[in-house]
Structures are given as structure tokens and as C-alpha cells.
N, C-alpha and C. Protein backbone atom coordinates (compact mmCIF):
# COMPACT_ATOMS: atom_id res chain seq x y z
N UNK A 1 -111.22 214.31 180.26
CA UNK A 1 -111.52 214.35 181.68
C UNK A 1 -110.66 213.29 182.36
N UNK A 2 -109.87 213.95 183.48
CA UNK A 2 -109.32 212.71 184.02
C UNK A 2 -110.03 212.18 185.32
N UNK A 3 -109.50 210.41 185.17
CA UNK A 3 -110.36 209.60 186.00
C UNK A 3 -110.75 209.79 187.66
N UNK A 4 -110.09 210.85 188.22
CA UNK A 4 -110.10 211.46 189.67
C UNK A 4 -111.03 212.11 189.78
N UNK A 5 -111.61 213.19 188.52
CA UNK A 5 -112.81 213.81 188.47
C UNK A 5 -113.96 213.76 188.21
N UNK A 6 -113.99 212.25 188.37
CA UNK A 6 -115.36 212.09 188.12
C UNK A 6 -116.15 211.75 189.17
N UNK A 7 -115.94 211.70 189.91
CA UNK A 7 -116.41 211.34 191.34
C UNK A 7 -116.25 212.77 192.23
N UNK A 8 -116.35 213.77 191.48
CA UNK A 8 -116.50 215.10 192.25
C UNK A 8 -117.60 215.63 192.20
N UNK A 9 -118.12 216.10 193.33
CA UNK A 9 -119.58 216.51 193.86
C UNK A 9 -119.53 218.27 194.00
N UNK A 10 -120.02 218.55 193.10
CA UNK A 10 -120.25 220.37 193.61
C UNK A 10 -122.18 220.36 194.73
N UNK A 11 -121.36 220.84 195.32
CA UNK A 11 -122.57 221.54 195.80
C UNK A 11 -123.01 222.64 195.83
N UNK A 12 -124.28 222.86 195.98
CA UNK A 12 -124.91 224.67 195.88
C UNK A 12 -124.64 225.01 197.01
N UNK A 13 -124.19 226.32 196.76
CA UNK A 13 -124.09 227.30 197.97
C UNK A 13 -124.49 228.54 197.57
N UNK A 14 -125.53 228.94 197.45
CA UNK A 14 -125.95 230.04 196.99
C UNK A 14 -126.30 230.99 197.74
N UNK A 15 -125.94 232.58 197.86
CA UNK A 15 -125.60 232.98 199.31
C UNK A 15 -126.61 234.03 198.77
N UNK A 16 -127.54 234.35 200.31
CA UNK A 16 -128.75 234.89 200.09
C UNK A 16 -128.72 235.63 201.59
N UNK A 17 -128.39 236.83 201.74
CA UNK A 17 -128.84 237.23 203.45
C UNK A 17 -129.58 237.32 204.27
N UNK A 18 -130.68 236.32 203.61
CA UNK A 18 -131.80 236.43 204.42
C UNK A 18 -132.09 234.63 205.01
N UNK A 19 -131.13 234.38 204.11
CA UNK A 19 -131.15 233.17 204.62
C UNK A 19 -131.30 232.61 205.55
N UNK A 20 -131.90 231.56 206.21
CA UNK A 20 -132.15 231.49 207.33
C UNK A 20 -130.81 230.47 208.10
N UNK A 21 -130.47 229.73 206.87
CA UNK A 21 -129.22 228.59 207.11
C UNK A 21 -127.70 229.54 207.94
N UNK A 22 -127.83 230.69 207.81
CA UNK A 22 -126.43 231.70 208.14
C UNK A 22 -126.79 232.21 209.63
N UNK A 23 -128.02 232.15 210.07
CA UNK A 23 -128.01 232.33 211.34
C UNK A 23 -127.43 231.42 212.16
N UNK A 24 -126.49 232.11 213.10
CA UNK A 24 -125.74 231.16 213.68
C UNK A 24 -126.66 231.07 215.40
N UNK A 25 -127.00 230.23 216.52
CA UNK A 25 -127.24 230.41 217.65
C UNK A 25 -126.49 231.02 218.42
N UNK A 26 -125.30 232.38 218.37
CA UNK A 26 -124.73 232.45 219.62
C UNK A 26 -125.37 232.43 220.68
N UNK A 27 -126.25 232.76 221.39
CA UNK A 27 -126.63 233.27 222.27
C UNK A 27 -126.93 231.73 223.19
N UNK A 28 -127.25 230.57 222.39
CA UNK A 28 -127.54 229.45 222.36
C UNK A 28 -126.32 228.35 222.80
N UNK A 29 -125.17 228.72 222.13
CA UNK A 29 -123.95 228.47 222.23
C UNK A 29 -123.42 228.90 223.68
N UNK A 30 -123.38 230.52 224.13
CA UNK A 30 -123.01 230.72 225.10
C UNK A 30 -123.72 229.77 226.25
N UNK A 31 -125.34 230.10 226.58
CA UNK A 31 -126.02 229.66 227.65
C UNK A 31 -125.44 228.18 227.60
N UNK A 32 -125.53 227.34 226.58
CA UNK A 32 -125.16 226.00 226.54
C UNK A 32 -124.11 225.65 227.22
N UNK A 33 -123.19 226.69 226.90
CA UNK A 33 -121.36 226.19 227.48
C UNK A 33 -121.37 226.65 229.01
N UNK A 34 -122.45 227.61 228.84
CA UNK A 34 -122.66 228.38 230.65
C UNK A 34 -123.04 227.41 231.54
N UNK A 35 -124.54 226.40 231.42
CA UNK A 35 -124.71 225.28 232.04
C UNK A 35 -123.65 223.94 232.28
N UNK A 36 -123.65 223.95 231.03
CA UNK A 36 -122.37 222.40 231.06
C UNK A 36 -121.37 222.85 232.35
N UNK A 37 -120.49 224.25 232.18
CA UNK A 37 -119.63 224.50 233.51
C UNK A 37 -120.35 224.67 234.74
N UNK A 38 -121.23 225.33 234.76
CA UNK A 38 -122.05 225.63 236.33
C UNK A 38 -122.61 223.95 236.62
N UNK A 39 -123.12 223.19 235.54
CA UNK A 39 -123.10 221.86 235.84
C UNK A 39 -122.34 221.27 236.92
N UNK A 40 -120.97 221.02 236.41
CA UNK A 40 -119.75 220.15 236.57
C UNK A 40 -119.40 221.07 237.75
N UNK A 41 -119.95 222.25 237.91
CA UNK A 41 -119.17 223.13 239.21
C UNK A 41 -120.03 222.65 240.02
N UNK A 42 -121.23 222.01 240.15
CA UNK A 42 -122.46 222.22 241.26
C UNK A 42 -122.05 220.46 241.32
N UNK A 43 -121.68 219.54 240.20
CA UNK A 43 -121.34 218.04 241.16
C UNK A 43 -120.33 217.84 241.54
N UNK A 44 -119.47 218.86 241.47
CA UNK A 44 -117.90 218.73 242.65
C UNK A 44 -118.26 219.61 243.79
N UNK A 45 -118.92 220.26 243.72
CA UNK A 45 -119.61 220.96 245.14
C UNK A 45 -119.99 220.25 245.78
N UNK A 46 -121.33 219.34 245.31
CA UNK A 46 -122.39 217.98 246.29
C UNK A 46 -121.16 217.58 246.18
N UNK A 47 -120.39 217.01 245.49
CA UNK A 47 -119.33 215.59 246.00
C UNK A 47 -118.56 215.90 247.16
N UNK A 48 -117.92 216.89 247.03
CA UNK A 48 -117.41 217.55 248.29
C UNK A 48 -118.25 217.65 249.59
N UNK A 49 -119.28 218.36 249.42
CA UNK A 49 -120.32 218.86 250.36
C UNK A 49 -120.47 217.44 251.63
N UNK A 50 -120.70 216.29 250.31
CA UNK A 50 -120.90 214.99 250.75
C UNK A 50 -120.12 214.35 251.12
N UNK A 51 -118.83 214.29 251.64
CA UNK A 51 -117.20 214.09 251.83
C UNK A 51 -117.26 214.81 252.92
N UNK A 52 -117.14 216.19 253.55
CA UNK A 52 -117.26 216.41 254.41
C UNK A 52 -117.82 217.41 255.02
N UNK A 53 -118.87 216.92 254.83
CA UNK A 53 -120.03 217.15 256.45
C UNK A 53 -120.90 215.83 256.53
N UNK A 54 -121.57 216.31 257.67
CA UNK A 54 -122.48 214.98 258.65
C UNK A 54 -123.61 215.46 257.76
N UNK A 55 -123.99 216.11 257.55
CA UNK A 55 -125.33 216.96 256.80
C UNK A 55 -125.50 216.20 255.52
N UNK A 56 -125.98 215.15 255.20
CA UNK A 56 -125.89 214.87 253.63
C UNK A 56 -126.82 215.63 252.65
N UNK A 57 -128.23 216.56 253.41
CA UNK A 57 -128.68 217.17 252.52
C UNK A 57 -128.32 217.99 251.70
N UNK A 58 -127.49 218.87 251.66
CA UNK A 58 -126.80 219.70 251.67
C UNK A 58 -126.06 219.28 249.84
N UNK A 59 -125.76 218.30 249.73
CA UNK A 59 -124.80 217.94 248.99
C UNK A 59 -125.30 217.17 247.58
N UNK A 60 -126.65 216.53 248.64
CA UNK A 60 -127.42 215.91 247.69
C UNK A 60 -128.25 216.69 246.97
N UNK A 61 -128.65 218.00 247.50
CA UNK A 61 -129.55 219.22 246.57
C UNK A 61 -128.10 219.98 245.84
N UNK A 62 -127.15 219.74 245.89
CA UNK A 62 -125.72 220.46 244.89
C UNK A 62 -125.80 218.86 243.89
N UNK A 63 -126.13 217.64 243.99
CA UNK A 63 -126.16 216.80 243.02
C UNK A 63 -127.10 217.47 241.90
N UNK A 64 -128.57 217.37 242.52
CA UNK A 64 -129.86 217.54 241.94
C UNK A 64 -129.30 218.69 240.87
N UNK A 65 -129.34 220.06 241.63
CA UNK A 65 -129.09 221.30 240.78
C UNK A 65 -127.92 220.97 239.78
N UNK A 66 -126.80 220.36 239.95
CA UNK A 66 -125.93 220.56 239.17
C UNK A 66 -126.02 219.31 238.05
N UNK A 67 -127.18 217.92 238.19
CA UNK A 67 -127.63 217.19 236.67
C UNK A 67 -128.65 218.23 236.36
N UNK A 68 -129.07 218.64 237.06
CA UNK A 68 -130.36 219.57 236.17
C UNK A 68 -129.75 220.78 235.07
N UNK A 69 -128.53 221.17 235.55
CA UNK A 69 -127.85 222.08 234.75
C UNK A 69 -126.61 221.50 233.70
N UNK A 70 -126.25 220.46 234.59
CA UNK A 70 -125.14 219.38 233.22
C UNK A 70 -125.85 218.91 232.17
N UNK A 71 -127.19 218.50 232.71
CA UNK A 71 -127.78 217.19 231.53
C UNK A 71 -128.16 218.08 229.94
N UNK A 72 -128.86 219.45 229.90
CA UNK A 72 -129.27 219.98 228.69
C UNK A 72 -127.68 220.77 228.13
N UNK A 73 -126.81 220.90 229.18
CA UNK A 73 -125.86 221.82 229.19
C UNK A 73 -124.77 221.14 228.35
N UNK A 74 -124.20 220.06 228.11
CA UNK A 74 -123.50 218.81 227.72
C UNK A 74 -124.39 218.62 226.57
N UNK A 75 -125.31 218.26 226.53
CA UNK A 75 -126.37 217.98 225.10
C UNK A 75 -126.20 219.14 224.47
N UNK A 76 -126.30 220.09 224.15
CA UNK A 76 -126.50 221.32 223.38
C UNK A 76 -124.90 221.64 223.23
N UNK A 77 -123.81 221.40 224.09
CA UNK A 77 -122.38 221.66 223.76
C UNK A 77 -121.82 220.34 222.64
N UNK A 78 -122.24 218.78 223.01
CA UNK A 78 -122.12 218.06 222.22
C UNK A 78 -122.30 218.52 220.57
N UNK A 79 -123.63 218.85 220.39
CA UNK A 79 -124.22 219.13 219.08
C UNK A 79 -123.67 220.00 218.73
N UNK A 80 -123.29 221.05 219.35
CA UNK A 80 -122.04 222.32 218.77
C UNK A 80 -120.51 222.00 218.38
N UNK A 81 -120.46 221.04 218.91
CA UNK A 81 -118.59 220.48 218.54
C UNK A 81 -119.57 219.48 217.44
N UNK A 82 -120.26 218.39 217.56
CA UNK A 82 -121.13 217.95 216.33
C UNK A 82 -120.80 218.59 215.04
N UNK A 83 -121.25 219.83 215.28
CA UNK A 83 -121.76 220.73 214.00
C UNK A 83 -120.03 221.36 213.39
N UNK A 84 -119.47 221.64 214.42
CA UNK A 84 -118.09 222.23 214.24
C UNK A 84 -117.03 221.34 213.41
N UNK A 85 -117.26 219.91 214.27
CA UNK A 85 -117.02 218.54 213.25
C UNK A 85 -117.03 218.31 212.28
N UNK A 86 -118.56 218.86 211.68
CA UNK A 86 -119.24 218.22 210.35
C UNK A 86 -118.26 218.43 209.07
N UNK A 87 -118.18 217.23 208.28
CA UNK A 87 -117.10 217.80 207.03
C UNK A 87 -117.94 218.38 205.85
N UNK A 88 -119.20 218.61 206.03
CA UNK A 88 -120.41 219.05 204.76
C UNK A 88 -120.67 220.44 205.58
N UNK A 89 -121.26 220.96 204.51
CA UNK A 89 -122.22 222.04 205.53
C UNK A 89 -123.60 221.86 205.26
N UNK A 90 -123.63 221.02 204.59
CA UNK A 90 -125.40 220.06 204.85
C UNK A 90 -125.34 219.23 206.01
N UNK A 91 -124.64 219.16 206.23
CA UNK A 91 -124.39 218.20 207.63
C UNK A 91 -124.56 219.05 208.94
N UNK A 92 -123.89 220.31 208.75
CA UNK A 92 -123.78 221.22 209.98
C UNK A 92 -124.71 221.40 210.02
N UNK A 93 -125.37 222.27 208.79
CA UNK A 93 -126.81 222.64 208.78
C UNK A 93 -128.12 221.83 209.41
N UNK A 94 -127.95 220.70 209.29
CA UNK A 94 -129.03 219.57 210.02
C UNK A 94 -128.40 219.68 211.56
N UNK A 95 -127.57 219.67 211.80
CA UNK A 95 -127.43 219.70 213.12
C UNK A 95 -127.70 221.24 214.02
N UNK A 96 -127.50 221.60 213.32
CA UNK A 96 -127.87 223.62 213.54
C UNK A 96 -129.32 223.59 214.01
N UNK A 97 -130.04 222.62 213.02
CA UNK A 97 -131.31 223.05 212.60
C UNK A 97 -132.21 222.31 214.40
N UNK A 98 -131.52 221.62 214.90
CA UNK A 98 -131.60 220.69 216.15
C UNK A 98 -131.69 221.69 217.00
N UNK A 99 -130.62 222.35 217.14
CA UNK A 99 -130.62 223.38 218.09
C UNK A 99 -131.76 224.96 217.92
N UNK A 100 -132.36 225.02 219.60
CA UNK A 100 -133.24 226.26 219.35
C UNK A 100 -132.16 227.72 219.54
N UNK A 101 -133.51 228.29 218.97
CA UNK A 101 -132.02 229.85 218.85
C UNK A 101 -132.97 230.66 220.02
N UNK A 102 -132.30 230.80 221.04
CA UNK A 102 -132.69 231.51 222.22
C UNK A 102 -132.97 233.43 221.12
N UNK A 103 -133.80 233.90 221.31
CA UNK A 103 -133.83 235.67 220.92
C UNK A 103 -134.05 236.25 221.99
């Protein structure tokens, strides 16, 4: 045995289709990446809105709506580049497991 191989780790991957680990969230994925942009579109709207006009309400309810749609929208895209990251797939898998699967 040479001395490089001993410090090699197999892991199980034992492939089963019912598995629950192979479900992937698309649907979870999409809505996620859908908020994060309608986010970031609704606080350059208020920022604008608020730049120019006299009206500041206006701009400040395009703030509100658009953290209410950045803040889960950015969290759930994070954890997907997270998971995409991961150099294990025990690793992805814990992070998968974070995320809900919209049906």
C-alpha cells in the first residue's frame, strides 16, 4: 500500500429511488431566485421613487415590499450556491435538508 492511500475516505453512496436525499427543491430554487430579483427590483424602485418625488410615501412602501421580498429571497439563494459549493455531498445534503420543498 502506498503512503498517499491511506488517508483515503470512501464514502457510501448507495443509490435507492426512493430516496429521499435525490429530491432536489426546484420549485424552491426558482421562487427563491424569483424574490431575491423582485427584491432588489422593488429597493431601486423606493430609492428612486424617493429621489424624485415630494411624496415620500410612495417610496417608502417600495422599501417595505421589496426587504420583505429580498430578506427570505437572498437567504434561500445563499443556501443554494451553499449547497452548489459544498465539496461532500454530506455536506450538500445537510444544507438541502435546511431548505423547505414548496409541492
Amino acid at each position: 500500500m502506498r503512503p498517499d492511500q491511506s488517508n483515503l475516505e470512501i464514502e457510501d453512496i448507495s443509490f435507492q429511488p426512493e430516496d429521499e436525499r435525490l429530491k432536489f427543491p426546484v420549485k424552491t430554487l426558482i421562487f427563491s431566485i424569483s424574490l431575491f430579483i423582485v427584491g432588489i427590483t422593488l429597493l431601486i424602485a423606493g430609492l428612486v421613487l424617493e429621489l424624485a418625488e415630494d411624496d415620500k410615501s410612495k417610496g417608502m412602501a417600495m422599501w417595505i415590499l421589496g426587504l420583505i421580498t429580498f430578506i427570505p429571497g437572498s437567504y434561500y439563494t445563499i443556501l443554494f450556491y451553499r449547497a452548489y459549493r459544498a465539496k461532500t455531498s454530506t455536506e450538500r445534503m445537510n444544507i438541502l435538508k435546511e431548505i423547505p420543498d414548496l409541492n
